[in-house]
Protein backbone atom coordinates (compact mmCIF):
# COMPACT_ATOMS: atom_id res chain seq x y z
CA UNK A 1 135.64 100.64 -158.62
CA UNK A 2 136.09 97.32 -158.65
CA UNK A 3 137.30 97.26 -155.52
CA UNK A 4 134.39 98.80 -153.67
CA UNK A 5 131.97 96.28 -155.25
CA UNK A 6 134.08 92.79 -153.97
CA UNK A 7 134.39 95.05 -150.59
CA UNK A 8 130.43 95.50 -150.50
CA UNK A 9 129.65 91.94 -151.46
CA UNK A 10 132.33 90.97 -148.59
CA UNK A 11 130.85 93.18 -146.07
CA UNK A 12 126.80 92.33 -146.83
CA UNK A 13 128.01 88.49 -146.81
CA UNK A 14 129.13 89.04 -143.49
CA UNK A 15 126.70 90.88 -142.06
CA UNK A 16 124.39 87.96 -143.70
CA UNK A 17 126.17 85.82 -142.03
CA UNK A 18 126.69 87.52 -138.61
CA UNK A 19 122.68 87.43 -138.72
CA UNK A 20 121.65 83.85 -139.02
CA UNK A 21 124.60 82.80 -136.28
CA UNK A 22 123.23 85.78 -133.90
CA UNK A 23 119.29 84.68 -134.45
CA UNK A 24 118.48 81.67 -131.61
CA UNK A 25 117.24 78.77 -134.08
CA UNK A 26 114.34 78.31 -131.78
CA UNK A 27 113.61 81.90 -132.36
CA UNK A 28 113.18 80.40 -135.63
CA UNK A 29 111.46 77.72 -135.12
CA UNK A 30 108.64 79.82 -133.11
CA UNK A 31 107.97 81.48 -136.70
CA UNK A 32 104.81 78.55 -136.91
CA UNK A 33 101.82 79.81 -134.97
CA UNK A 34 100.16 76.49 -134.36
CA UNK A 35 102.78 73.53 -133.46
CA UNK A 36 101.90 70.43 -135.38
CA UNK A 37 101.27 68.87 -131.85
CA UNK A 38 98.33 71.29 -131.65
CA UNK A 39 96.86 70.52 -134.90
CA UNK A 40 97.04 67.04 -134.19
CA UNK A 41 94.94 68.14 -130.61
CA UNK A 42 92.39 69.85 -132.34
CA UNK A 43 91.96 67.36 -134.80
CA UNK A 44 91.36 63.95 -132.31
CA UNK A 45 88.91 66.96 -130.21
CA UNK A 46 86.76 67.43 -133.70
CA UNK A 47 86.93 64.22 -134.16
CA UNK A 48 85.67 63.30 -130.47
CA UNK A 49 83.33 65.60 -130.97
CA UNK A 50 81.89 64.61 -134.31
CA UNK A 51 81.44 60.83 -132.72
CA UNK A 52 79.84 61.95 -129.60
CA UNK A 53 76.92 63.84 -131.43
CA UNK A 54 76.96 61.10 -134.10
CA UNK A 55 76.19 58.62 -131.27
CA UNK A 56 73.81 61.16 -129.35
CA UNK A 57 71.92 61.59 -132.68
CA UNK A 58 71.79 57.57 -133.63
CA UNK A 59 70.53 56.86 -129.89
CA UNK A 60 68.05 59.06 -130.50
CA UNK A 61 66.97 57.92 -133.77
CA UNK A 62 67.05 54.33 -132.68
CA UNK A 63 64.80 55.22 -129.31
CA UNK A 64 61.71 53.35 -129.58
CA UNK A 65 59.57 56.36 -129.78
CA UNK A 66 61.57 57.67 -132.72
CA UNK A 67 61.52 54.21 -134.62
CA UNK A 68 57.57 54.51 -134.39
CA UNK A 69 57.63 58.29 -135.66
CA UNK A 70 59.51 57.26 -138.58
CA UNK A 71 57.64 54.52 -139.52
CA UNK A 72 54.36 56.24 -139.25
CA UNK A 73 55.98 59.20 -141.30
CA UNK A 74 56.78 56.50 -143.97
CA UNK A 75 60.30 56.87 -143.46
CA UNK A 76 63.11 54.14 -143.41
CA UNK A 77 64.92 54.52 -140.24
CA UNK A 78 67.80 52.88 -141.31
CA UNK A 79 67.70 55.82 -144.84
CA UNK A 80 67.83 58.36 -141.76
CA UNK A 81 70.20 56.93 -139.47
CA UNK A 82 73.12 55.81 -142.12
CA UNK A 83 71.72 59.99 -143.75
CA UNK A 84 73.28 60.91 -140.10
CA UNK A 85 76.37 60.44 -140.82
CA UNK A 86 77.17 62.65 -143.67
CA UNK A 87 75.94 65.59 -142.02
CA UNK A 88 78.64 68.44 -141.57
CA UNK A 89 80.13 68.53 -138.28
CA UNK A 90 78.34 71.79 -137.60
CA UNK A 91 75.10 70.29 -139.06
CA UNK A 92 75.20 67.17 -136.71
CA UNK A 93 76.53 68.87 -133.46
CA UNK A 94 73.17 71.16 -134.17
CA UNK A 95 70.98 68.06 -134.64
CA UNK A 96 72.40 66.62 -131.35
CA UNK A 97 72.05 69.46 -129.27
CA UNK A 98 68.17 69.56 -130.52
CA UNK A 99 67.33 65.69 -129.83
CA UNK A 100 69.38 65.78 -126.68
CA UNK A 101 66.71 68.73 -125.08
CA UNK A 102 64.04 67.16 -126.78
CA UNK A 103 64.69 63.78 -124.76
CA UNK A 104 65.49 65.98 -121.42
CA UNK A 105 62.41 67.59 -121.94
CA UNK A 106 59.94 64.74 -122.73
CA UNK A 107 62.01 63.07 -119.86
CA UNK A 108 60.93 65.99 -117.70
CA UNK A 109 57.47 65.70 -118.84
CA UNK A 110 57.27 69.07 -119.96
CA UNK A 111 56.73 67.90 -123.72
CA UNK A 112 53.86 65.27 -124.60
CA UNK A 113 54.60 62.22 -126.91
CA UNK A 114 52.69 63.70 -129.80
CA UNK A 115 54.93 66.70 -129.79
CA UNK A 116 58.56 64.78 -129.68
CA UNK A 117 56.76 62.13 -132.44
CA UNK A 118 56.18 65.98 -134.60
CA UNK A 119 59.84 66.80 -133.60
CA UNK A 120 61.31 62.99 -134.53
CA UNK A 121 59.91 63.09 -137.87
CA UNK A 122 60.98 67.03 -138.67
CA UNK A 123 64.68 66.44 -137.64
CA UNK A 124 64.47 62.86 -139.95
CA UNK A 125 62.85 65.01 -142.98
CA UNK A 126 65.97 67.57 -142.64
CA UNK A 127 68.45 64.80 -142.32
CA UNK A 128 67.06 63.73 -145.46
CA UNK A 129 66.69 67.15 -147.10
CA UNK A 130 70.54 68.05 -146.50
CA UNK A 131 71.65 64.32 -147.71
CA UNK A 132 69.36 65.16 -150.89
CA UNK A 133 70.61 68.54 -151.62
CA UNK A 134 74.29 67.81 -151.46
């Protein structure tokens, strides 16, 4: 009996070891579903991203139409503009997509002053809103 138990130890240590020399180590290595080279990708994209619509947002803030909505809203553009910035990525990319067709459309003429000066000052007050309720 004590035999059979060194001769079963022998034989599942071999096949053990027959196993890991048989398996390719990049058959291994392929166990990771996203390379680190792919994180690192996706990461500088968000990041690209996040500073595009942070810079479409700002320019839109800073236009001179938007500096007079503010001010006539009682608002501190610099409060909204430096607010901009610690949106959520999804929040901001959101915000720029809005002011970017609001300036293609009062650009096109198909929206009067008065209604991008209402539109300014209600994407300012929900900058502000978020900032407040984080």
């Amino acid at each position: 009996m004590h035999f059979d138990l060194k001769q079963a130890a022998r034989t599942v240590t071999a096949c053990v070891l027959a196993t890991l020399f048989a398996v390719p180590t990049n058959l291994l290595a392929q166990a990771h579903v996203v390379s680190p080279a792919d994180l690192q990708k996706e990461a500088v994209t968000a990041s690209q991203a996040r500073q595009q619509n942070l810079e479409q947002v700002k320019q839109f803030l800073s236009s001179d139409n938007a500096q007079k909505a503010l001010k006539s809203a009682h608002m501190d553009p610099v409060q909204v503009t430096k607010a901009v910035a610690s949106l959520s990525d999804a929040q901001l990319a959101q915000l720029a997509a809005r002011s970017q067709k609001a300036q293609a459309d009062f650009a096109a003429g198909s929206m009067s002053n008065r209604n991008l000066l209402i539109i300014i000052v209600a994407i300012a007050a929900l900058i502000l809103i978020i900032v407040v309720v984080r």
